[in-house]
N, C-alpha and C. Protein backbone atom coordinates (compact mmCIF):
# COMPACT_ATOMS: atom_id res chain seq x y z
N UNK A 1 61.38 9.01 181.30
CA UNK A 1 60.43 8.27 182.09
C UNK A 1 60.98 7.94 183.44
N UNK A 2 60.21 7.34 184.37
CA UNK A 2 60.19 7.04 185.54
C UNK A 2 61.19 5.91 185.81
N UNK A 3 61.73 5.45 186.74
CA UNK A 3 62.53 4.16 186.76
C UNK A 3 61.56 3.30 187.66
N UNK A 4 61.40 2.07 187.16
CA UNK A 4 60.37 0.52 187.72
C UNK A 4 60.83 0.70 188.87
N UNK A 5 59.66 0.21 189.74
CA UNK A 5 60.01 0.10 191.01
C UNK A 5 60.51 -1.23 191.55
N UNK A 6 61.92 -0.89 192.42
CA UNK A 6 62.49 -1.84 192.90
C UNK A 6 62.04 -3.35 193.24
N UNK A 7 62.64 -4.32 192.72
CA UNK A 7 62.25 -5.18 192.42
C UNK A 7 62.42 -6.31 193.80
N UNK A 8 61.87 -5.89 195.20
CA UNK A 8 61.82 -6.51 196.22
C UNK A 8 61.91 -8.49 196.17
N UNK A 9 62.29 -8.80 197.51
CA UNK A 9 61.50 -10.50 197.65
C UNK A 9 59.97 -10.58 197.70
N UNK A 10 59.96 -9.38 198.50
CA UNK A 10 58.28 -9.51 198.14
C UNK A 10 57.77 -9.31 197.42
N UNK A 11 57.97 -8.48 196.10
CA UNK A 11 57.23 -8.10 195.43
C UNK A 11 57.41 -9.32 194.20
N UNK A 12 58.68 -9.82 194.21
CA UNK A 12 58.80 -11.48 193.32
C UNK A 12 58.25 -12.24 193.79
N UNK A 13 57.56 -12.67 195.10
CA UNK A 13 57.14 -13.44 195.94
C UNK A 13 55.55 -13.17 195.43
N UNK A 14 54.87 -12.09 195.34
CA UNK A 14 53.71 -12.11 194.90
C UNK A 14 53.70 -11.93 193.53
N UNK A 15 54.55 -11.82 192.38
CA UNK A 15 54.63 -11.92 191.04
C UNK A 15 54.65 -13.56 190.71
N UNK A 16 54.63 -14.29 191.63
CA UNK A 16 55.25 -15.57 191.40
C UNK A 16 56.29 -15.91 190.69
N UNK A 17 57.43 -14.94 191.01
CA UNK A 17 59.00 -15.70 190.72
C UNK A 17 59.19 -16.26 192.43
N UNK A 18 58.91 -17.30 193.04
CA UNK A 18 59.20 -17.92 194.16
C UNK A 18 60.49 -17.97 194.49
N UNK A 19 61.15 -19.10 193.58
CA UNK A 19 62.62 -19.52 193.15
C UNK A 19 63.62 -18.55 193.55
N UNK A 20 63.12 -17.18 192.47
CA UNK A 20 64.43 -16.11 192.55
C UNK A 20 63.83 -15.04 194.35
N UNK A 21 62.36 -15.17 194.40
CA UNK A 21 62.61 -14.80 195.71
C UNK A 21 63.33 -15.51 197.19
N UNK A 22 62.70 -16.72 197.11
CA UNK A 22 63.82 -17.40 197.70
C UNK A 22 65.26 -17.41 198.00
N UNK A 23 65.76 -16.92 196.91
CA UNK A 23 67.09 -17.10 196.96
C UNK A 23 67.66 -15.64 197.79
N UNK A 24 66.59 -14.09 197.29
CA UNK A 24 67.27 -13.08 198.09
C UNK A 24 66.76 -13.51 199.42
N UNK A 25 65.30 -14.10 199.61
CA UNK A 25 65.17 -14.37 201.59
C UNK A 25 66.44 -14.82 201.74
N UNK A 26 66.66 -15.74 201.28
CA UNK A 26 68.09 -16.17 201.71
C UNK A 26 69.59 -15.82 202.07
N UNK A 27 69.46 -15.10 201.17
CA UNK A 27 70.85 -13.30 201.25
C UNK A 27 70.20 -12.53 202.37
N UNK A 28 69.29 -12.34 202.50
CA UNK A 28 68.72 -11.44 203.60
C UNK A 28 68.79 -11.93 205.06
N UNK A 29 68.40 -13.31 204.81
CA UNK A 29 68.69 -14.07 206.19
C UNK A 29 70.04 -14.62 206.51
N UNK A 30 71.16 -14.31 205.82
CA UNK A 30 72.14 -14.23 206.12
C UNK A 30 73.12 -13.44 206.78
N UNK A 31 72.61 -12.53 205.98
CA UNK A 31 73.26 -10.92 206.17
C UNK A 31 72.47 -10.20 207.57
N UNK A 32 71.04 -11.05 208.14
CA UNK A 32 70.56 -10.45 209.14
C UNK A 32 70.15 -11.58 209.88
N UNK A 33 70.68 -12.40 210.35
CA UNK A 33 69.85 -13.72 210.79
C UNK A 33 69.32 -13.52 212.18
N UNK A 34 69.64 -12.13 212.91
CA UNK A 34 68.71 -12.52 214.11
C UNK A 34 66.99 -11.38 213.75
N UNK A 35 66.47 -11.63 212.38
CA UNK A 35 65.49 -11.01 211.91
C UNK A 35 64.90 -11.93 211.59
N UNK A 36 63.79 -12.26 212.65
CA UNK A 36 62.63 -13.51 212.66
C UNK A 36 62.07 -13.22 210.99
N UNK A 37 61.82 -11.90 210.41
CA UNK A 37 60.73 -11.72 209.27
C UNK A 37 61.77 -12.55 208.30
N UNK A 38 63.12 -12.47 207.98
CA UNK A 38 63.88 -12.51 206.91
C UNK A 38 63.29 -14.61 207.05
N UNK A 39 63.68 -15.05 208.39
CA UNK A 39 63.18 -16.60 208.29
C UNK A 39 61.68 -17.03 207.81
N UNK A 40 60.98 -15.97 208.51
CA UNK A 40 59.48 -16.54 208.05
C UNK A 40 59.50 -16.62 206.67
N UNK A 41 59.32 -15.40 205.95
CA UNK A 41 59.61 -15.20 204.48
C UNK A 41 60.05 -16.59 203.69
N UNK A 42 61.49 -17.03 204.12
CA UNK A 42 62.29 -18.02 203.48
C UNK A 42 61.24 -19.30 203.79
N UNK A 43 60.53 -19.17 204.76
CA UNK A 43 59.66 -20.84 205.01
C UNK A 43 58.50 -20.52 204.22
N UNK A 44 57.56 -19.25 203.84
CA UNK A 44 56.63 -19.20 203.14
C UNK A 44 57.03 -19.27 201.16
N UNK A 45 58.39 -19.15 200.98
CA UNK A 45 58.72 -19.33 199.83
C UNK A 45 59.04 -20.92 199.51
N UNK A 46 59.76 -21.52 200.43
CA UNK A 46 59.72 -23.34 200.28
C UNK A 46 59.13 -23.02 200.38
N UNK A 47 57.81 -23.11 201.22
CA UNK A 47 56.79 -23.91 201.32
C UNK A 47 55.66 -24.30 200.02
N UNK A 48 55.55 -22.44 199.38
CA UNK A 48 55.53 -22.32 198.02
C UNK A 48 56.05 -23.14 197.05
N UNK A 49 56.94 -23.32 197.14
CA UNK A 49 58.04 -24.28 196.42
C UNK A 49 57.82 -26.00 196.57
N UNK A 50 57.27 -26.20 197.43
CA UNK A 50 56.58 -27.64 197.85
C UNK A 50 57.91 -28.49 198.18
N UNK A 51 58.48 -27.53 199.04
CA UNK A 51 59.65 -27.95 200.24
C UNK A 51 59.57 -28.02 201.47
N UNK A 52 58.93 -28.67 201.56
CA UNK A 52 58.23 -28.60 203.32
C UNK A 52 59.37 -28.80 204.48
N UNK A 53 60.43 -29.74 204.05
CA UNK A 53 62.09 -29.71 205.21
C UNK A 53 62.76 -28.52 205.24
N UNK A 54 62.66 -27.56 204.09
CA UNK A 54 63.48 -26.27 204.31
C UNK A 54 62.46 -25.05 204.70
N UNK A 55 61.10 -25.60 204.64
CA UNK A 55 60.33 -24.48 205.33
C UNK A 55 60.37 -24.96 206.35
N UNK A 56 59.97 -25.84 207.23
CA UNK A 56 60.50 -25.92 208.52
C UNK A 56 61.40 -25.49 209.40
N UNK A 57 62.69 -25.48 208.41
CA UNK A 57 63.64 -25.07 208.95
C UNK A 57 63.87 -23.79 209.11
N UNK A 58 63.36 -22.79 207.99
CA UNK A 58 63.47 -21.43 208.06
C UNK A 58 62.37 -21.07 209.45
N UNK A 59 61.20 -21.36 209.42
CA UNK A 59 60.38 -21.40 210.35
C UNK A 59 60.81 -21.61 211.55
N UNK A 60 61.67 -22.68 212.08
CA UNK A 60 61.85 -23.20 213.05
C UNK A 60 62.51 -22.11 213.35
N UNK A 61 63.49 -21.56 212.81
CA UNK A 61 64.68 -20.53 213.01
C UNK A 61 63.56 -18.90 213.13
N UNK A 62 62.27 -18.43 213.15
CA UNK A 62 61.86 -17.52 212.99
C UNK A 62 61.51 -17.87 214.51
N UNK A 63 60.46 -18.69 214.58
CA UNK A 63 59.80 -18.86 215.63
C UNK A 63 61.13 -18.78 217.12
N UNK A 64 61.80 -19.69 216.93
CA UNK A 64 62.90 -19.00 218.14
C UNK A 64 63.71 -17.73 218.49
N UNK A 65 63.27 -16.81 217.18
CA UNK A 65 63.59 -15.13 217.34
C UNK A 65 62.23 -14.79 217.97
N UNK A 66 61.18 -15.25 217.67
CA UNK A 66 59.82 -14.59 217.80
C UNK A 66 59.06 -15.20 218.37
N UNK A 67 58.84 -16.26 219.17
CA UNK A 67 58.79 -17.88 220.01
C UNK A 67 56.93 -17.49 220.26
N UNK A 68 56.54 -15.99 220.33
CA UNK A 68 55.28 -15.72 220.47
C UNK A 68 54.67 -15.10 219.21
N UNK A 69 55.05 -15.33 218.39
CA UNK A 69 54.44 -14.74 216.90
C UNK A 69 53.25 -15.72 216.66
N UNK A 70 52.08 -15.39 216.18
CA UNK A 70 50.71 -16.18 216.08
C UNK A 70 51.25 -16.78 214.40
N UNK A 71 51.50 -16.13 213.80
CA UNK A 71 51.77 -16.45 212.32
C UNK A 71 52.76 -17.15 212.13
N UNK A 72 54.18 -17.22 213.06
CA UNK A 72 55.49 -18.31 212.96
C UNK A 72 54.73 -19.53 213.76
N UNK A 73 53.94 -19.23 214.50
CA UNK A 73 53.51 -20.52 215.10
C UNK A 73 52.87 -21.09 214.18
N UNK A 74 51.85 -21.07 213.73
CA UNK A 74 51.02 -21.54 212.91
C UNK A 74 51.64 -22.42 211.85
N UNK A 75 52.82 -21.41 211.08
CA UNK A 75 53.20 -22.28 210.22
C UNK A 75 54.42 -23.48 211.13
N UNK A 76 55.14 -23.28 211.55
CA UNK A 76 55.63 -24.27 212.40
C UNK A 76 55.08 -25.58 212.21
N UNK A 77 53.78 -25.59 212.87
CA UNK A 77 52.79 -26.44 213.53
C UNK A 77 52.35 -27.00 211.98
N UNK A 78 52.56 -26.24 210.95
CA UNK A 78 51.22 -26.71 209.49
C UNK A 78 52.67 -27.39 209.16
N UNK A 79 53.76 -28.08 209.33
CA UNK A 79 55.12 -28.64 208.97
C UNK A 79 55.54 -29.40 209.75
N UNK A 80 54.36 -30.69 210.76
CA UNK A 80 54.76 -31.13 211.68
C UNK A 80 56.13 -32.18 211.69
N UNK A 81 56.28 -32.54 212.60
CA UNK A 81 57.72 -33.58 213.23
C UNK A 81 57.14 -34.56 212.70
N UNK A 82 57.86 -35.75 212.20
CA UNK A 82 57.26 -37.02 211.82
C UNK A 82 57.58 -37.98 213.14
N UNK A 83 58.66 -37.34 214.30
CA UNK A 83 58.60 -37.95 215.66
C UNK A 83 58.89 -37.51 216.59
N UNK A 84 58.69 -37.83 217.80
CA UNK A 84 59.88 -37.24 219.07
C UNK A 84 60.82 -36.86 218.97
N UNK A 85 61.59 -37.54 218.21
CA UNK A 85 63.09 -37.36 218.56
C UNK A 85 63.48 -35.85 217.88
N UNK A 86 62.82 -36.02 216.66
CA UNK A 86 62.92 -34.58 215.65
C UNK A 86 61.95 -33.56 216.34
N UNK A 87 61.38 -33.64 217.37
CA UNK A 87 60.26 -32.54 218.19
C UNK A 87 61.35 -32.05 219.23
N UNK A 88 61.83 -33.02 219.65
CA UNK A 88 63.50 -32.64 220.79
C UNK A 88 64.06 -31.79 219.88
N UNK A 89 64.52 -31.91 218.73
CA UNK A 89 65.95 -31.09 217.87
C UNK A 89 65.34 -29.63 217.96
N UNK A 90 64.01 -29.85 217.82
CA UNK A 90 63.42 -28.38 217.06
C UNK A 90 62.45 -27.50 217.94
N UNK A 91 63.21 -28.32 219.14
CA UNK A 91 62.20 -27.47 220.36
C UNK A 91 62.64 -26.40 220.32
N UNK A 92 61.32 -24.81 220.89
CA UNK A 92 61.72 -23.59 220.86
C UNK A 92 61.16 -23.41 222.56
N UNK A 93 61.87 -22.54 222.74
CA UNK A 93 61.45 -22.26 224.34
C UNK A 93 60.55 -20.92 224.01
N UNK A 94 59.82 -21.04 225.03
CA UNK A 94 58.66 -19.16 225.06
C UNK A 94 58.98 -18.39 225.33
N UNK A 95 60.53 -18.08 225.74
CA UNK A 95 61.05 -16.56 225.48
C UNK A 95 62.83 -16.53 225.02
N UNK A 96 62.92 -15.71 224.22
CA UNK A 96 64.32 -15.78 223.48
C UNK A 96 65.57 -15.99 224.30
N UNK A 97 66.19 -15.93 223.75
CA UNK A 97 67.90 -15.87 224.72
C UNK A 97 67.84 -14.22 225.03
N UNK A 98 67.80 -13.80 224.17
CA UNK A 98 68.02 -12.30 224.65
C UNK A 98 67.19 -11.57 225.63
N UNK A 99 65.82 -12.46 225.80
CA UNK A 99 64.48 -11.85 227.21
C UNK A 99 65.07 -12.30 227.93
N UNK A 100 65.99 -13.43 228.39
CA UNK A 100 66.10 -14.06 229.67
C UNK A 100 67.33 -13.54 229.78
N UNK A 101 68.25 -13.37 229.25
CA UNK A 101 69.38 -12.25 229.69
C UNK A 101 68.85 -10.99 229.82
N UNK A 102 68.40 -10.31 229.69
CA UNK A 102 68.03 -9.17 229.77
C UNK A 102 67.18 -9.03 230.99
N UNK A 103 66.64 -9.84 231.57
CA UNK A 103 65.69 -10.04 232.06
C UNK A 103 67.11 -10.56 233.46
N UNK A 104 67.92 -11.36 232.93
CA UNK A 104 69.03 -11.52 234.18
C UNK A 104 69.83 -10.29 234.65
N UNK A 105 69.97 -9.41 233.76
CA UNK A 105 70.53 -8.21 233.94
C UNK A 105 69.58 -7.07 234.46
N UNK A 106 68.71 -6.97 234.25
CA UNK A 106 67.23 -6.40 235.45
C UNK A 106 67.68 -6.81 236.79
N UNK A 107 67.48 -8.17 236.60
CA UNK A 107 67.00 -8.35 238.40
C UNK A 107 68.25 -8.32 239.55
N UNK A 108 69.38 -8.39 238.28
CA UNK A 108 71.10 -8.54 238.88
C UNK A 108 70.93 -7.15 239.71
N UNK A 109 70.79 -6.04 238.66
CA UNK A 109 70.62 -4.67 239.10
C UNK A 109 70.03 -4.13 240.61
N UNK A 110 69.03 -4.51 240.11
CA UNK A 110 67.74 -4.83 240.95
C UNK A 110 68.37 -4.77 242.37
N UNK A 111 68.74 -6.44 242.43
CA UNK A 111 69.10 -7.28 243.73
C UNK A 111 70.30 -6.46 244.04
N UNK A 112 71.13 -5.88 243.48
CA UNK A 112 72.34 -5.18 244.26
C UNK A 112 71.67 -3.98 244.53
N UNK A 113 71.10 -3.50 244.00
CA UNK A 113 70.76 -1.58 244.35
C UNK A 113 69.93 -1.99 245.80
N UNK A 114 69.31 -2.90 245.97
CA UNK A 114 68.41 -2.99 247.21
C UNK A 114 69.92 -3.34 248.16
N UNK A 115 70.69 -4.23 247.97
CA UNK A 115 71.70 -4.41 248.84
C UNK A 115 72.39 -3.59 249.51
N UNK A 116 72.85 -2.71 248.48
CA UNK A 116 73.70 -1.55 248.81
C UNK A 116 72.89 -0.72 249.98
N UNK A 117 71.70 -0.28 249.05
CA UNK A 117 70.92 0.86 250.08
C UNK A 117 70.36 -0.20 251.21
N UNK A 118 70.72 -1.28 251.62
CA UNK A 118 69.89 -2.06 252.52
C UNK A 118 68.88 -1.82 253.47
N UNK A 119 67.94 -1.67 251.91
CA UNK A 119 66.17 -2.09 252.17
C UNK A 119 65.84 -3.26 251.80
N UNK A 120 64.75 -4.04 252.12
CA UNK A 120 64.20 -5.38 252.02
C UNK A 120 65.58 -6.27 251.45
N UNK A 121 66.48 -6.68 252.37
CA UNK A 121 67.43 -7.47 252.04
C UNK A 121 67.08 -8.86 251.37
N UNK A 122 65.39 -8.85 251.71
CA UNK A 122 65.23 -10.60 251.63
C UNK A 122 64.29 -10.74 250.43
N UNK A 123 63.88 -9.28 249.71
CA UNK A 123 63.78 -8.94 248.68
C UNK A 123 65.19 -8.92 247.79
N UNK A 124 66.29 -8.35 247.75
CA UNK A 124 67.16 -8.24 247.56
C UNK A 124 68.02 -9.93 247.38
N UNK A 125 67.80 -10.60 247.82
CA UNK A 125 68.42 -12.21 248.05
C UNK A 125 67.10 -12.59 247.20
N UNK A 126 66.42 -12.74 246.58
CA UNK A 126 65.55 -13.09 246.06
C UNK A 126 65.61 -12.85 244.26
N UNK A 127 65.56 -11.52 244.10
CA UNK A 127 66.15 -10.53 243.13
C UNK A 127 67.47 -11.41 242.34
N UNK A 128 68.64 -11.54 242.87
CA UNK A 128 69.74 -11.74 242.75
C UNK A 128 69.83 -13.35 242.29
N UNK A 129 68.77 -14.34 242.81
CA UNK A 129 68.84 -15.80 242.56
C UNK A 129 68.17 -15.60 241.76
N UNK A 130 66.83 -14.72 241.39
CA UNK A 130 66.13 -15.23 240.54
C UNK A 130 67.47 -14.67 238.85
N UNK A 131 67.97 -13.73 239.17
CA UNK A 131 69.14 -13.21 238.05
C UNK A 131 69.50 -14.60 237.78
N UNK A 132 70.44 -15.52 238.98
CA UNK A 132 70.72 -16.49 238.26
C UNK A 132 70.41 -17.34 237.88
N UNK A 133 69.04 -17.37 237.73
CA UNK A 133 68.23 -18.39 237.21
C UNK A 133 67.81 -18.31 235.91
N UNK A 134 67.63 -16.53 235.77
CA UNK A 134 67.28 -16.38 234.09
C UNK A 134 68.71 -16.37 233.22
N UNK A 135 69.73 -16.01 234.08
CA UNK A 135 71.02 -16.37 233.23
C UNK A 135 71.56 -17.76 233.19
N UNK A 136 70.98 -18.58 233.77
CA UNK A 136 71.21 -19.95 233.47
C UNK A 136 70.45 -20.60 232.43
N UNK A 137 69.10 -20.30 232.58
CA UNK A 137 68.39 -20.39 231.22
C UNK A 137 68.35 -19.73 230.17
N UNK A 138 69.07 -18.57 230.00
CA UNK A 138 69.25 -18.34 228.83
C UNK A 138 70.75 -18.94 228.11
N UNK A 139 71.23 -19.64 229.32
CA UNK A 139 72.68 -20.52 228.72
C UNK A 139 72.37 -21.26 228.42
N UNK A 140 71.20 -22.56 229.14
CA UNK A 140 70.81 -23.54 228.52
C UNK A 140 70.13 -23.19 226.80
N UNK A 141 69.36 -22.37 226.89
CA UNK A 141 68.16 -22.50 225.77
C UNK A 141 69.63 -21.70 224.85
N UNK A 142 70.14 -21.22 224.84
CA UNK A 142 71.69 -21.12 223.81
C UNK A 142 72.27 -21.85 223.21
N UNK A 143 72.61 -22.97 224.50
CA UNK A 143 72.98 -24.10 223.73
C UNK A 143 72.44 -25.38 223.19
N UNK A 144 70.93 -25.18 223.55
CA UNK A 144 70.37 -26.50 222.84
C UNK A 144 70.20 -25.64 221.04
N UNK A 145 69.90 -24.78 221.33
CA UNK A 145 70.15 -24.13 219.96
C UNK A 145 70.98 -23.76 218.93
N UNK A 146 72.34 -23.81 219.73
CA UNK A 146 73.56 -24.06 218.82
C UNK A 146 74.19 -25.80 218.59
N UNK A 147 73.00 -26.58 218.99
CA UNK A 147 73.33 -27.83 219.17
C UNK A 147 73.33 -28.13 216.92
N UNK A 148 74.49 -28.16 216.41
CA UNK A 148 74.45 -28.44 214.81
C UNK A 148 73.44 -29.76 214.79
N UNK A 149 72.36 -29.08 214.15
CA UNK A 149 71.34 -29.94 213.51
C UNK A 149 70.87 -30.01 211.99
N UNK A 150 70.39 -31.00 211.91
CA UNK A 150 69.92 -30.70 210.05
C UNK A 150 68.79 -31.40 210.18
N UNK A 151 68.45 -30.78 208.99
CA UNK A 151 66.30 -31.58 208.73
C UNK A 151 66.88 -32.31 207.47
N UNK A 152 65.84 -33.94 207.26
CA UNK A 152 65.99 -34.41 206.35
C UNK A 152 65.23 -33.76 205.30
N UNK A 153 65.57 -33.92 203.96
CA UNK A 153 64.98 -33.19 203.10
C UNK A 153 63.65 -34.12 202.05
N UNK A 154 64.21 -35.48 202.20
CA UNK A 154 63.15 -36.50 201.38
C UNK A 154 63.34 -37.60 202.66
N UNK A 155 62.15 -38.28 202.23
CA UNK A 155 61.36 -39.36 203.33
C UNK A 155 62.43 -40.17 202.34
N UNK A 156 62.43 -41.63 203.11
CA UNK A 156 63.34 -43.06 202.75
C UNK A 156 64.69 -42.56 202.51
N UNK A 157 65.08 -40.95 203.06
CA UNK A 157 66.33 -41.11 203.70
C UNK A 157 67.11 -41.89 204.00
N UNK A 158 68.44 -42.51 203.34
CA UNK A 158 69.42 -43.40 204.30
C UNK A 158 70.07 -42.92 205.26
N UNK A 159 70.02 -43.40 207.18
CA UNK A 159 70.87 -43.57 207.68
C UNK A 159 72.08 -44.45 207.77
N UNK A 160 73.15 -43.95 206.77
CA UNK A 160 73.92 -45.26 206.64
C UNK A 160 75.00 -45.83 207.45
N UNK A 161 75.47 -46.83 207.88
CA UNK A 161 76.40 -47.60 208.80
C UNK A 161 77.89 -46.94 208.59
N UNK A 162 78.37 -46.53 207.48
CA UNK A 162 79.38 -45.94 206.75
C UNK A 162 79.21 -44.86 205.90
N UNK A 163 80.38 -44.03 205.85
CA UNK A 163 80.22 -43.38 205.28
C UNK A 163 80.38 -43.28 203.28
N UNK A 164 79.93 -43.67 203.02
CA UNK A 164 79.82 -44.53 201.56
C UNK A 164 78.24 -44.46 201.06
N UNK A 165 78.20 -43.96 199.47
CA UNK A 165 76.90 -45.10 198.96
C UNK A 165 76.03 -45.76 199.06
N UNK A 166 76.86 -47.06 199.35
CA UNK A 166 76.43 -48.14 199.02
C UNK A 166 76.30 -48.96 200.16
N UNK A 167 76.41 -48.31 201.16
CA UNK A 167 76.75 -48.87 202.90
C UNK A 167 74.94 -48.66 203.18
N UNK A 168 75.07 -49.79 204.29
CA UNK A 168 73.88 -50.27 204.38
C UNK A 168 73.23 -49.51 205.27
N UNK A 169 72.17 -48.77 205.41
CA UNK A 169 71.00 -48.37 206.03
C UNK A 169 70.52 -48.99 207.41
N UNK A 170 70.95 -48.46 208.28
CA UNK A 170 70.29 -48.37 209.70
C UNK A 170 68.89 -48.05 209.73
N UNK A 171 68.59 -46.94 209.32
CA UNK A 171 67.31 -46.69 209.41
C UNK A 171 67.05 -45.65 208.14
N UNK A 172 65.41 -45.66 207.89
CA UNK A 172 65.19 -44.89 206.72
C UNK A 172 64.43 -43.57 207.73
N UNK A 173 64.87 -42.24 207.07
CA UNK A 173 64.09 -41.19 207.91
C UNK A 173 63.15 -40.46 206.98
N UNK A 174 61.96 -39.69 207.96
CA UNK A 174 61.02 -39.19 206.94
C UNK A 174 61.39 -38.12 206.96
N UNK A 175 60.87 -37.21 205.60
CA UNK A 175 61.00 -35.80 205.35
C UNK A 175 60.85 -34.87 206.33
N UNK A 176 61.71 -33.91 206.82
CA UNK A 176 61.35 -33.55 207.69
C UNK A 176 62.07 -33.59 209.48
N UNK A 177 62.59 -34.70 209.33
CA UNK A 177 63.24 -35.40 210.28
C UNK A 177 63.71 -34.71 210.53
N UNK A 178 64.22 -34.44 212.37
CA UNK A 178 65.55 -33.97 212.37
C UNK A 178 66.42 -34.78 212.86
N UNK A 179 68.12 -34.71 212.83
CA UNK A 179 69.13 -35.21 213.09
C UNK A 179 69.90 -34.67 213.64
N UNK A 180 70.92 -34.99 215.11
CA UNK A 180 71.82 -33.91 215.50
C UNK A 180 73.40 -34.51 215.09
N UNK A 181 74.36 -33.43 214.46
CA UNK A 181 75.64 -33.87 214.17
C UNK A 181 76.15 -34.00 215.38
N UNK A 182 77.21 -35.29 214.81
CA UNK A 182 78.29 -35.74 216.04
C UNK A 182 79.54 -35.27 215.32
N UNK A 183 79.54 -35.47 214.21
CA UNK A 183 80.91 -35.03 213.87
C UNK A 183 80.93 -34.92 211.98
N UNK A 184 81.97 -34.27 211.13
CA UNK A 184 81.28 -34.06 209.75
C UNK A 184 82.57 -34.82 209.14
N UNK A 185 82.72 -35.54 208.06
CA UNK A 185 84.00 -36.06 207.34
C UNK A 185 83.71 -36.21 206.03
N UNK A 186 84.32 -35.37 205.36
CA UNK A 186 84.40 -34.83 204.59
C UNK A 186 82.58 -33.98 203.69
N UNK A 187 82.04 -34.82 202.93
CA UNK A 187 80.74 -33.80 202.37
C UNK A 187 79.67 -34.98 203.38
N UNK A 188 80.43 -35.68 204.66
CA UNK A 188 79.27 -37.06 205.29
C UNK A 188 79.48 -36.47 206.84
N UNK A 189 77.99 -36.89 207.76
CA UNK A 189 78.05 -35.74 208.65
C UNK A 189 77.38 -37.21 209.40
N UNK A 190 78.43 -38.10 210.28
CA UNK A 190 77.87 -38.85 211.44
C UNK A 190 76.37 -38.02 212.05
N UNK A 191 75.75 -38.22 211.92
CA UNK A 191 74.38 -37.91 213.04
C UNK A 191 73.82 -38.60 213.42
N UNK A 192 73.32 -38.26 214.73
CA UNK A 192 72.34 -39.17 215.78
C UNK A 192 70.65 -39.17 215.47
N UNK A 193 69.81 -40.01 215.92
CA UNK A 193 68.34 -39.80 215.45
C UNK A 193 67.65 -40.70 216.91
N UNK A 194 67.83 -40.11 217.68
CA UNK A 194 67.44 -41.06 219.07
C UNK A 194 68.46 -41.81 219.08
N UNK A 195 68.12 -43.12 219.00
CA UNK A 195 69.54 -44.03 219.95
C UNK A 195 70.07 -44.72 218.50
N UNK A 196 69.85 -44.25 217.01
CA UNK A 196 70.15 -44.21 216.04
C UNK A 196 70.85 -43.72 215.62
N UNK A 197 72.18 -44.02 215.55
CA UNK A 197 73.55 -43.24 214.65
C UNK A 197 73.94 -43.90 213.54
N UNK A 198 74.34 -42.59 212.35
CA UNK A 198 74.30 -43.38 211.41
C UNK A 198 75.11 -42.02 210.30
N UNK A 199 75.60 -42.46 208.66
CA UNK A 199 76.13 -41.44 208.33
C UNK A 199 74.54 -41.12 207.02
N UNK A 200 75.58 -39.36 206.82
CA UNK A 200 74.07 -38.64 206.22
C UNK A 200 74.87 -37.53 205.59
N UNK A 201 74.66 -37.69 203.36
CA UNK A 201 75.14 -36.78 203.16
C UNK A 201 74.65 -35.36 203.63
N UNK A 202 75.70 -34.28 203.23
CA UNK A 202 75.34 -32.95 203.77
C UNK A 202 73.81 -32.72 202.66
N UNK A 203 74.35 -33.30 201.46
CA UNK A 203 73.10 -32.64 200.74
C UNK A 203 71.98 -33.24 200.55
N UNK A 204 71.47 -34.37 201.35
CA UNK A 204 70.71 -34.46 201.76
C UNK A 204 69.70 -34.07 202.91
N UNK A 205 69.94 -33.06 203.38
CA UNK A 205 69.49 -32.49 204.92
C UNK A 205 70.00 -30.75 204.61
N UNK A 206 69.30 -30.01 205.26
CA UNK A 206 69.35 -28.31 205.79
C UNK A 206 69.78 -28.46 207.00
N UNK A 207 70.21 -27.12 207.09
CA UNK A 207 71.07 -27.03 208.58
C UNK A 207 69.99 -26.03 209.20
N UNK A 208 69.65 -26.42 210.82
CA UNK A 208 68.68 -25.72 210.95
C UNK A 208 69.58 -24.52 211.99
């Protein structure tokens, strides 16, 4: 006889094994993480899963490979911020790191080949700033994105004063939240929440 056909994420994903698909999105988005599909996938399986902080997060992470996808947007948006401060962590800009370098390396080109052959010099001086403008923004939008963040995973979250237990709560965060690390000691990860600092186990929160 024939041998079953390969037993995909997707094809567990529409069998309804969620769980075990989940887990290969997850191998997949590891092994390929600048592949917006491998993130979407992983946010439509939480989400399945009635994990709405780790679909966000997979999401959040698709939509900034794919920042114009109608379908990463959508879900994005169906997983809103419970505030500002977590709308700051998880901002995506409208074109990738890699369009605006690429796009700096065009006009770099550009602006010297007109130099050299000096035609429209003032085309050429134009060309060349605007280069460093898309290579500056693609440094910025780099690093707000490598800025270590995590989503809370359950609402009445403790932000706690210490790193301990039983240490008292600064503030409670909702599902969803995001938080940016200041620094990690041991499985407790100091993070900020607006003008809110406070400690936060690791396993309470995804890393986005």
């Amino acid at each position: 006889g024939g041998s079953a056909p390969a037993q995909t994420p997707e094809r567990l994903y529409e069998a309804g094994a969620v769980r075990v698909a989940a887990d290969s999105f997850t191998a997949r988005a590891a092994l390929e993480p600048h592949v917006a599909a491998h993130w979407f996938n992983l946010g439509n399986a939480h989400d399945r899963l009635g994990d709405p902080a780790r679909a966000r997060a997979a999401w959040v992470r698709a939509e900034r490979l794919a920042p114009r996808n109608d379908r990463v947007r959508r879900a994005v948006a169906g997983v809103a911020s419970p505030d500002q401060v977590s709308d700051r962590l998880t901002w995506v800009s409208s074109i990738t790191v890699g369009e605006a370098a690429a796009a700096a390396v065009l006009l770099w080109v550009i602006g010297w080949a007109l130099m050299i052959g000096r035609v429209r010099v003032r085309f050429a001086s134009l060309a060349l700033a605007a280069a460093v403008v898309a290579a500056g923004y693609a440094a910025v939008v780099e690093l707000r994105y490598r800025q270590p963040t995590l989503i809370v995973l359950q609402s009445g979250t403790p932000l706690r004063d210490a790193p301990y237990g039983s240490a008292t709560a600064v503030e409670e965060l909702e599902v969803a939240a995001a938080v940016r690390v200041e620094r990690a000691w041991g499985p407790w990860r100091l993070v900020s929440h607006g003008d809110r600092t406070g400690w936060l186990l690791l396993t309470e929160a995804v890393g986005l």
